[in-house]
C-alpha atoms as a PDB file:
ATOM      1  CA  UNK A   1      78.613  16.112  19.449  1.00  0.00           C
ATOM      2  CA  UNK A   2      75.267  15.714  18.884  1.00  0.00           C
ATOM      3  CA  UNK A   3      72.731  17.155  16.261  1.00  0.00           C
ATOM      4  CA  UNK A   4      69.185  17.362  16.442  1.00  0.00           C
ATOM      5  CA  UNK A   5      66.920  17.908  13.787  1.00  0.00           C
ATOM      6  CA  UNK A   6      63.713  19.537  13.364  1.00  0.00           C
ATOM      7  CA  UNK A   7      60.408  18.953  11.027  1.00  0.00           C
ATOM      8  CA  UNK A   8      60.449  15.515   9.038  1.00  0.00           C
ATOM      9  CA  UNK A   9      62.751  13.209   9.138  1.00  0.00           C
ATOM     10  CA  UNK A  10      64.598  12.984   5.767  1.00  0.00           C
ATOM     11  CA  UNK A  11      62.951  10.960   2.599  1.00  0.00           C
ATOM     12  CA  UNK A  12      59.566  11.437   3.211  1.00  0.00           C
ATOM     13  CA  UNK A  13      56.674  11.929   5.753  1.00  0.00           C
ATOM     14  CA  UNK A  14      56.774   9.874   9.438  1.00  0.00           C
ATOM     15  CA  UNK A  15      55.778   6.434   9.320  1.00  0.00           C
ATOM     16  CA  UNK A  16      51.904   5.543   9.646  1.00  0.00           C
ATOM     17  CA  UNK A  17      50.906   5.448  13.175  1.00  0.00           C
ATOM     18  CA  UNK A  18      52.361   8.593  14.504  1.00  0.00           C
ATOM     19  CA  UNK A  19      55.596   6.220  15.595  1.00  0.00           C
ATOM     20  CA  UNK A  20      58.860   6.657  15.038  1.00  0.00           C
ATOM     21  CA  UNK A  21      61.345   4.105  14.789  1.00  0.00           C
ATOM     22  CA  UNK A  22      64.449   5.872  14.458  1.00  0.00           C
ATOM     23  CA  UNK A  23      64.799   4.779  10.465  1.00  0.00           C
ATOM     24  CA  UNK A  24      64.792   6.980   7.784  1.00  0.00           C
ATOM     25  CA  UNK A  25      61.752   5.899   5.100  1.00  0.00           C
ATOM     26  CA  UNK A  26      63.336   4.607   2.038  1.00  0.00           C
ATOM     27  CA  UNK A  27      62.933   7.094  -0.977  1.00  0.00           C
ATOM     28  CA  UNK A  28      60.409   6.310  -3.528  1.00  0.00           C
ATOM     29  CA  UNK A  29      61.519   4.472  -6.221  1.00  0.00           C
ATOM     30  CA  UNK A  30      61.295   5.490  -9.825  1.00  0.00           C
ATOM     31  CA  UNK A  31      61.483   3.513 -12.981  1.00  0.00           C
ATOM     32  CA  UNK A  32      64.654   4.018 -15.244  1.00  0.00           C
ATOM     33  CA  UNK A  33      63.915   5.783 -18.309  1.00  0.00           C
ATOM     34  CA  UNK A  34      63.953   3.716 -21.494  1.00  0.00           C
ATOM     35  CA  UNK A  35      66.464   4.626 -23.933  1.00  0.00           C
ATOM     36  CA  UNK A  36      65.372   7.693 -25.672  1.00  0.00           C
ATOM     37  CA  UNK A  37      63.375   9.068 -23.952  1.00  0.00           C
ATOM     38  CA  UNK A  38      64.271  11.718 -21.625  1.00  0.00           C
ATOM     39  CA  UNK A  39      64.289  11.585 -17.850  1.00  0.00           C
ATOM     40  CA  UNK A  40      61.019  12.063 -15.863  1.00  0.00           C
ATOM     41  CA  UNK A  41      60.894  14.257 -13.362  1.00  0.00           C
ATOM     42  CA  UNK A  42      58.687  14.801 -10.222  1.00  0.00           C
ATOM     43  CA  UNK A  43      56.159  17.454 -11.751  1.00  0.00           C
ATOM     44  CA  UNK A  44      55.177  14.897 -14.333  1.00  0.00           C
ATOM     45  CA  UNK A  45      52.067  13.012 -14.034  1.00  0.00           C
ATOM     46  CA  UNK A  46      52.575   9.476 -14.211  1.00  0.00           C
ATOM     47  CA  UNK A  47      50.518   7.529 -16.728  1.00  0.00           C
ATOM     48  CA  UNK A  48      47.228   5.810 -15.541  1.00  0.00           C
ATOM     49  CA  UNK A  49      48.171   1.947 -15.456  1.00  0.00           C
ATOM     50  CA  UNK A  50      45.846  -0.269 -18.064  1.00  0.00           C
ATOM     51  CA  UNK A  51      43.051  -1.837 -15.500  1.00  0.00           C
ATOM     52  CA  UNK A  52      43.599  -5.253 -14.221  1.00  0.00           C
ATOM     53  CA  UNK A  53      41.918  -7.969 -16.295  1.00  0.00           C
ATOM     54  CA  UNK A  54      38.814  -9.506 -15.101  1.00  0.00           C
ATOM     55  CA  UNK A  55      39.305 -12.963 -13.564  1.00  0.00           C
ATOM     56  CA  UNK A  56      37.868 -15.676 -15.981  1.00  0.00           C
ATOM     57  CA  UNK A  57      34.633 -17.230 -14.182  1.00  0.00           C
ATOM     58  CA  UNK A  58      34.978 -20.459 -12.390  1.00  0.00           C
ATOM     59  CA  UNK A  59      32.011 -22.227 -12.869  1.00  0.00           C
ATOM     60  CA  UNK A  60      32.261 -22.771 -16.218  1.00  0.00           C
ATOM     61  CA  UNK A  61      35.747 -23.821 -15.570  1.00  0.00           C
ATOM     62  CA  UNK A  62      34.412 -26.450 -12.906  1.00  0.00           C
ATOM     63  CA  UNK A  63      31.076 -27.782 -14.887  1.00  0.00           C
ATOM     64  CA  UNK A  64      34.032 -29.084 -17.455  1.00  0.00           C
ATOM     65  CA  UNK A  65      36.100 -30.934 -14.583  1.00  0.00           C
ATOM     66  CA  UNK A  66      32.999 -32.560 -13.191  1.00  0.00           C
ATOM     67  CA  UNK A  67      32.051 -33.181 -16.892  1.00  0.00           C
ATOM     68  CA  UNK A  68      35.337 -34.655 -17.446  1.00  0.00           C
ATOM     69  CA  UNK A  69      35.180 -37.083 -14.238  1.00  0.00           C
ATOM     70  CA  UNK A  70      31.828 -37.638 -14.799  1.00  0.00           C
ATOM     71  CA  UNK A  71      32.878 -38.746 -18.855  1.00  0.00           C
ATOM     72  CA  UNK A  72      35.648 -40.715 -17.184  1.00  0.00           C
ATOM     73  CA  UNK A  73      33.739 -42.284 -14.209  1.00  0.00           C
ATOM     74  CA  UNK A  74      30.824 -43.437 -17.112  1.00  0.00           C
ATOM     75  CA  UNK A  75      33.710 -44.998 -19.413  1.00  0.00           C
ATOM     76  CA  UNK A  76      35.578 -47.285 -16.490  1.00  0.00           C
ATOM     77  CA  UNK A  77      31.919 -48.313 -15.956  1.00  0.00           C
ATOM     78  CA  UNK A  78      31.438 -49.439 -19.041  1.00  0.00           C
ATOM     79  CA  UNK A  79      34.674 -50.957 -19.774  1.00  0.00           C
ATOM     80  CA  UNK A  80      34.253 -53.106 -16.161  1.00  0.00           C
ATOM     81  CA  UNK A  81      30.650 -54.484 -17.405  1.00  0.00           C
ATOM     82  CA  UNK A  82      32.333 -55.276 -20.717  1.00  0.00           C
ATOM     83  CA  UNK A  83      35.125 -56.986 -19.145  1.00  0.00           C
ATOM     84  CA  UNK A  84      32.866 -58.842 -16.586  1.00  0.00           C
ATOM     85  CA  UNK A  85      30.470 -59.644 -19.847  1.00  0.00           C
ATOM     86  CA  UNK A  86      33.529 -61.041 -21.358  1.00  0.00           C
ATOM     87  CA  UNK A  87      34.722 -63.017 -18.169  1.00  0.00           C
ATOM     88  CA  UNK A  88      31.174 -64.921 -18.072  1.00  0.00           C
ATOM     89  CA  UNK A  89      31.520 -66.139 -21.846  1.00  0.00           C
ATOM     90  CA  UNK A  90      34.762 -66.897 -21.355  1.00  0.00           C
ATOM     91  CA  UNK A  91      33.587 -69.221 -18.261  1.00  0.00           C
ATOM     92  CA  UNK A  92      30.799 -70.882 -20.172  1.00  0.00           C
ATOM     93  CA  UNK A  93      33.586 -71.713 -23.712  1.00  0.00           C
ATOM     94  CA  UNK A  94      35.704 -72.998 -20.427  1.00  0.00           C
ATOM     95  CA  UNK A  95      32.929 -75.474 -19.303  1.00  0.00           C
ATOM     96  CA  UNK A  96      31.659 -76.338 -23.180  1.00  0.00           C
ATOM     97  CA  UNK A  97      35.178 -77.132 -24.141  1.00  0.00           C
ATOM     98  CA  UNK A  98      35.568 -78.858 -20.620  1.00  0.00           C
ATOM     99  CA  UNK A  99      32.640 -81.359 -21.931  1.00  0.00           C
ATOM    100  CA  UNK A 100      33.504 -81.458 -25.603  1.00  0.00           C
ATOM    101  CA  UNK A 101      36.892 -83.151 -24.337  1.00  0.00           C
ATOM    102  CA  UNK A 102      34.538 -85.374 -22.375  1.00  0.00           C
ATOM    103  CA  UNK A 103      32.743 -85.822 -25.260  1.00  0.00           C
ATOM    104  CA  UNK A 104      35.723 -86.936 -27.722  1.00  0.00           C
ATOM    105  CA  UNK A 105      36.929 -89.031 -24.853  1.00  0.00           C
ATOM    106  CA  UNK A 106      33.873 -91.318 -24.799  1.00  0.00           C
ATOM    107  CA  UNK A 107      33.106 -91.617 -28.257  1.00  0.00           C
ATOM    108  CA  UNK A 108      37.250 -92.752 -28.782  1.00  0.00           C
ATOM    109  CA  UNK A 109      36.537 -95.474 -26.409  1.00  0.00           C
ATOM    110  CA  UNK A 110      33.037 -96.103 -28.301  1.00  0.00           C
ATOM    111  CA  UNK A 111      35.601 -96.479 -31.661  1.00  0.00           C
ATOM    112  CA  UNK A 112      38.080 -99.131 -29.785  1.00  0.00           C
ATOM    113  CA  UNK A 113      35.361-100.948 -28.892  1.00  0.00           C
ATOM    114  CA  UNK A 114      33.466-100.985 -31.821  1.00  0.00           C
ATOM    115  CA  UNK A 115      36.468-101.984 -33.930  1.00  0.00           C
ATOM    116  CA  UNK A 116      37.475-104.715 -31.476  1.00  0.00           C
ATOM    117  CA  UNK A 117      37.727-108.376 -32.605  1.00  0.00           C
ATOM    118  CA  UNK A 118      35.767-109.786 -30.162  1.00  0.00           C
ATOM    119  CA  UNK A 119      32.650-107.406 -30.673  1.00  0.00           C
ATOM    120  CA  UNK A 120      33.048-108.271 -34.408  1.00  0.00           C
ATOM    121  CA  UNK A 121      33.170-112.353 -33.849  1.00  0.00           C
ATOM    122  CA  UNK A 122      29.738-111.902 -31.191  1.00  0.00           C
ATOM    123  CA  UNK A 123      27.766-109.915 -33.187  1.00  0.00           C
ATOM    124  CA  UNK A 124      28.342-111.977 -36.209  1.00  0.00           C
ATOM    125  CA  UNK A 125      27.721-115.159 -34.168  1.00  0.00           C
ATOM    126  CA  UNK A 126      24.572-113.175 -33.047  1.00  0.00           C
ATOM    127  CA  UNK A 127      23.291-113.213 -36.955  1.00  0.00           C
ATOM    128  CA  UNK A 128      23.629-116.600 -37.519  1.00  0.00           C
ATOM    129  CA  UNK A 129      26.734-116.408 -38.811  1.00  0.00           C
ATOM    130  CA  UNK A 130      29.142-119.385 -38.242  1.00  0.00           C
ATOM    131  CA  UNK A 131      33.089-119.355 -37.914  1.00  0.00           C
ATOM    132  CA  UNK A 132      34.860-120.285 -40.902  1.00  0.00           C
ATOM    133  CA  UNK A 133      37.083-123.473 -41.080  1.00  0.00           C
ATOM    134  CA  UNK A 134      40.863-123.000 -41.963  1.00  0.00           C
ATOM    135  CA  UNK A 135      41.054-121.473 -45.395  1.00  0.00           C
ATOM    136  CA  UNK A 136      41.453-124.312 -48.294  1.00  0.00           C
ATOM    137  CA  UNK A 137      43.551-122.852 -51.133  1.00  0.00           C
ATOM    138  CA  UNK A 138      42.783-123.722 -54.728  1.00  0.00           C
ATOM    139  CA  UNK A 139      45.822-124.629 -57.398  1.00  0.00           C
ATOM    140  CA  UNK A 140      44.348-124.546 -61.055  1.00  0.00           C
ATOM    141  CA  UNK A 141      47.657-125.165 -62.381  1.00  0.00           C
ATOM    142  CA  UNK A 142      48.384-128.543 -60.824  1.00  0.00           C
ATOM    143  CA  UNK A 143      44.020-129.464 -60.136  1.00  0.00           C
ATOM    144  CA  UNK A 144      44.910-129.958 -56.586  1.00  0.00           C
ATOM    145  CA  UNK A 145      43.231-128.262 -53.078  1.00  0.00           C
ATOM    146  CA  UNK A 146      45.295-127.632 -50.468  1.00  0.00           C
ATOM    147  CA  UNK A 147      44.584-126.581 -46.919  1.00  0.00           C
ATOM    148  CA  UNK A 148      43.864-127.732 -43.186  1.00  0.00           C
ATOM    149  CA  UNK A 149      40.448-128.585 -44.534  1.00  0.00           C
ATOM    150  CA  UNK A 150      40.879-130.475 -47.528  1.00  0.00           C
ATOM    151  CA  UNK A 151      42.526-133.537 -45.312  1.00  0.00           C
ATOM    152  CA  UNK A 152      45.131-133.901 -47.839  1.00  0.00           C
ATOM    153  CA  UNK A 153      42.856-135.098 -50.840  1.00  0.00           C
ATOM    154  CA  UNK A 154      43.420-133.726 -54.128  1.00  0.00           C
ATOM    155  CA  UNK A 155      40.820-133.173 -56.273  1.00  0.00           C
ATOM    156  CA  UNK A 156      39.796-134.473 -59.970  1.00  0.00           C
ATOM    157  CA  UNK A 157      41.396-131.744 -62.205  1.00  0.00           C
ATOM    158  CA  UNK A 158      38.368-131.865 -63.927  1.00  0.00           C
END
């Protein structure tokens, strides 16, 4: 059995392009009603829809991105010469401390020297001085001298 039918095909007007596929178009859809409010119907006109806001403009958009990397790209410029500023002073403490240590070093030596015996005896022989004999010790008590000088003599208590 086979049927044929004649004018449109059902749901609507042929597809664009004069071809037919052999499909039925979909009906148009229609939104639900909200509650209370009572069905629409065909004959209705359906309400204008609210215009489609106007796209922001992008350059302003973009001037504050390249002002941005350009704010950023200044700041790790300044913080690198700051860094390298610091790196150089921290070179030259490094070599002043380097010959302070020196420094100490030399003038400890100077000090051991200075306080040695030997120095002390020179220089003193150097002024005239002369080197004392062994130490004589004096007894009031008893009148007598005692000592590797005195050769043994004891004096007059006198």
């Amino acid at each position: 059995m086979t049927t044929t039918t004649r004018g449109a095909p059902r749901g609507g007007s042929a597809p664009s392009g004069g071809a037919r596929t052999g499909r039925a178009a979909a009906p148009a859809r229609t939104r639900p009603a909200e509650r209370g409010q009572a069905p629409r119907t065909g004959t209705a006109r359906a309400p204008r829809r609210p215009a489609a806001p106007a796209r922001a403009p992008r350059m302003p958009f973009v001037l504050l991105v390249l002002g941005l990397l350009a704010g950023a790209l200044i700041s790790l410029l300044a913080l690198r010469t700051v860094l390298v500023e610091d790196s150089f002073t921290i070179a030259r403490l490094q070599a002043e401390n380097s010959e302070l240590v020196n420094r100490q070093e030399s003038l400890q030596e100077e000090v051991v020297y200075l306080e040695s015996p030997e120095r002390i005896a020179r220089e003193a022989e150097d002024m005239g001085m002369e080197q004392g004999e062994a130490p004589e010790f004096l007894y009031t008590d008893e009148g007598r001298v005692s000592g590797e000088g005195s050769g043994g003599a004891s004096g007059d208590g006198g």
